[in-house]
Protein backbone atom coordinates (compact mmCIF):
# COMPACT_ATOMS: atom_id res chain seq x y z
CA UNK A 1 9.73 24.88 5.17
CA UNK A 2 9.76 22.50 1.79
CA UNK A 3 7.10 21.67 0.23
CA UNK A 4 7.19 18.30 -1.03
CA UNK A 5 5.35 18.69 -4.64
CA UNK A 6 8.40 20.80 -4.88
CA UNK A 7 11.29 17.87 -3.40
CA UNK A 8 8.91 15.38 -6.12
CA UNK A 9 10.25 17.39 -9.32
CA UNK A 10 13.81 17.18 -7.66
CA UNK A 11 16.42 14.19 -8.54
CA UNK A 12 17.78 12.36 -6.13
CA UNK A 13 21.03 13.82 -5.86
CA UNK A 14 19.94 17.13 -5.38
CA UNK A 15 17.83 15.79 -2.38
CA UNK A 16 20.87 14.06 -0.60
CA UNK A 17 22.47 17.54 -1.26
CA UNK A 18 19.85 19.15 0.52
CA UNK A 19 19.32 16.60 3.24
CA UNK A 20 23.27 17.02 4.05
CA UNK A 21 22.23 21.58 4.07
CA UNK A 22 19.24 20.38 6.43
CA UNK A 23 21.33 17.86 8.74
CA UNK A 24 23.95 20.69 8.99
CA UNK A 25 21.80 23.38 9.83
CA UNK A 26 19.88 21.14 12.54
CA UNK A 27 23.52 20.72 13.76
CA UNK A 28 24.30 24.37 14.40
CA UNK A 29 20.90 25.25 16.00
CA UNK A 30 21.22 22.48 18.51
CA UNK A 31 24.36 23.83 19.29
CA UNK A 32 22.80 27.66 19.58
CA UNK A 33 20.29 26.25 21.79
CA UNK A 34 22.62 25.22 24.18
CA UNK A 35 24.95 28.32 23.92
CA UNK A 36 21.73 31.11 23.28
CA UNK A 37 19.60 32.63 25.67
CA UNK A 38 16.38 32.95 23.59
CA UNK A 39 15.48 28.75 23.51
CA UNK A 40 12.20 29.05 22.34
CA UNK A 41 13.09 30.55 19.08
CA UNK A 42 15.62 27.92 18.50
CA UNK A 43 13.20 24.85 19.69
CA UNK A 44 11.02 26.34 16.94
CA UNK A 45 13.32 26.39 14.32
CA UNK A 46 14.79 22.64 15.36
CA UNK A 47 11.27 21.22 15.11
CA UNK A 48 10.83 22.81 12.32
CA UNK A 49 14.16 20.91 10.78
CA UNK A 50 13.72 17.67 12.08
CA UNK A 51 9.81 17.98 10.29
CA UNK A 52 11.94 18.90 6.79
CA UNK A 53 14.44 16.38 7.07
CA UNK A 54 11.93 13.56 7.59
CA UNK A 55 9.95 14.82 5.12
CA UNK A 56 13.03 14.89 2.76
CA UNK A 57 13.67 11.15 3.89
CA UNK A 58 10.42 10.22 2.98
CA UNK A 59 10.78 11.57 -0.61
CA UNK A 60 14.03 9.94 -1.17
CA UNK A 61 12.94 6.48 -0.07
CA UNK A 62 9.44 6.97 -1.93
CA UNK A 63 11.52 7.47 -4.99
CA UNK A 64 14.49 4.80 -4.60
CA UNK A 65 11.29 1.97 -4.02
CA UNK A 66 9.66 3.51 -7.12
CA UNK A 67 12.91 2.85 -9.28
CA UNK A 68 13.18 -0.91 -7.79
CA UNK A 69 9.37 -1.25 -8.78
CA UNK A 70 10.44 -0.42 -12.03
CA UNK A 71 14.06 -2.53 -12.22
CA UNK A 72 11.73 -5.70 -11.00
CA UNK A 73 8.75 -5.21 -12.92
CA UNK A 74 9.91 -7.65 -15.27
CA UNK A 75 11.79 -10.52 -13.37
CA UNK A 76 10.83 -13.34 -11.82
CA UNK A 77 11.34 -13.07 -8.52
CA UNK A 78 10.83 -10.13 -6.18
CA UNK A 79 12.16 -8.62 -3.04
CA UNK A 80 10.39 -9.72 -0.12
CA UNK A 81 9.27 -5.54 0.47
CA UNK A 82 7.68 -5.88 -3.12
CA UNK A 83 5.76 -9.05 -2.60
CA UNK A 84 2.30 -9.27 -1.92
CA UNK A 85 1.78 -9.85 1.80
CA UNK A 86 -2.08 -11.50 1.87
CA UNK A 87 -3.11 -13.19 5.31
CA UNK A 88 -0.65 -14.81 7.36
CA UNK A 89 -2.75 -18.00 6.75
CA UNK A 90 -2.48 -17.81 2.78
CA UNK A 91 1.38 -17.26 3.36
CA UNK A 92 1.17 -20.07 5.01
CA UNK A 93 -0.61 -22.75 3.31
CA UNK A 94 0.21 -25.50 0.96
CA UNK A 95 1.08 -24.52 -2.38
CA UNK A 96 -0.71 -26.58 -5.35
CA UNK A 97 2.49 -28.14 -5.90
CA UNK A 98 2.97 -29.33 -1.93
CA UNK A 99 -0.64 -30.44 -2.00
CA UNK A 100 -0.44 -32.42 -4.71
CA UNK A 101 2.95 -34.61 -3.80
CA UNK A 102 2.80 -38.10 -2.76
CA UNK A 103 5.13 -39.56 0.02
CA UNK A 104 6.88 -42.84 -1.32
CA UNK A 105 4.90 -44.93 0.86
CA UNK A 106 1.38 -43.81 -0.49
CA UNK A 107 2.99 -44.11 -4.42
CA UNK A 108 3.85 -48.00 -3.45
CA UNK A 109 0.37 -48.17 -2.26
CA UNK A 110 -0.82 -46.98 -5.15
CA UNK A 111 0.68 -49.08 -8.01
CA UNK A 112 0.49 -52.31 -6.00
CA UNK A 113 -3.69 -51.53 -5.45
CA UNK A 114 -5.04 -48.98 -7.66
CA UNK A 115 -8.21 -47.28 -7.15
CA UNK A 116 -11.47 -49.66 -8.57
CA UNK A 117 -14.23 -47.47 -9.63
CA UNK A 118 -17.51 -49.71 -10.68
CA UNK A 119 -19.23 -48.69 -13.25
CA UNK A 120 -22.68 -50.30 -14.52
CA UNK A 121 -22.40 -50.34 -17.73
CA UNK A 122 -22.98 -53.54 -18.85
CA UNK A 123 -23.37 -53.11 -22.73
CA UNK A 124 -19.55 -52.69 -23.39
CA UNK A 125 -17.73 -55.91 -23.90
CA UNK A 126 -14.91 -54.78 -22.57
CA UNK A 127 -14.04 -55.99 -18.77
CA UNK A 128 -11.49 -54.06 -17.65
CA UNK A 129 -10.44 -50.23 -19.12
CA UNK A 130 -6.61 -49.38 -17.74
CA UNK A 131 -6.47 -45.14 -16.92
CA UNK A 132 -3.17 -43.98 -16.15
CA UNK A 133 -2.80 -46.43 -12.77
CA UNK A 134 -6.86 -46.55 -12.30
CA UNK A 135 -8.90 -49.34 -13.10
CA UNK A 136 -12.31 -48.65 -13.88
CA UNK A 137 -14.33 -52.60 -13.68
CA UNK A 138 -17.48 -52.65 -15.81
CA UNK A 139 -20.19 -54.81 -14.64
């Protein structure tokens, strides 16, 4: 049995080393199973490979993700696996960007009415004040 604080300390070619031992030695007690009279030693011993090689797997992928975590950190964009999931509903929404775009149609709209906002402020002399495509009337 491995123990994996021991596979941690390990680098990752000595664990695909060992993964090929363990995947070979799974091999040959399958095939004593088959061959041997005394099966419930060897059924023992297979689960007891098949536990170390996942374990093994485990440790390898924990520490390939770890090292793209570490190659990304940095960039711009991520891989999807390294993106933060949220709700299905913020993946989905609008981003500020999409919110704020105007079809062509409502822009026309737009600059051939802008928005009136009243004010009543009368002590300006000033009728009309022009911001950015909105016309604010004093009264």
């Amino acid at each position: 049995m491995v123990k994996t604080y021991e596979l941690r300390t390990k680098d990752e070619k000595a664990l695909v080393e060992e993964l090929a031992k363990l995947k070979a030695e799974l091999a040959k007690a399958r095939i004593g199973k088959v061959s041997a009279a005394a099966t419930q030693v060897k059924a023992s011993k297979i689960r007891v490979l098949r536990k170390d090689i996942a374990r093994l797997l485990t440790i390898i992928n924990e520490k390939r993700r770890q090292a793209s975590v570490t190659a990304f950190k940095k960039k711009k964009y991520k891989p999807i696996d390294q993106r933060v999931k949220g709700t299905r509903a913020s993946r989905r929404k609008l981003t500020q960007f999409e919110k704020s775009r105007k079809t062509m149609r409502t822009l026309k709209k737009f600059n051939c009415n802008p928005c009136l906002l009243y004010t009543s402020d009368a002590a300006d002399d000033t009728p009309c004040v022009d911001l950015g495509g909105r016309r604010i009337i004093k009264k």
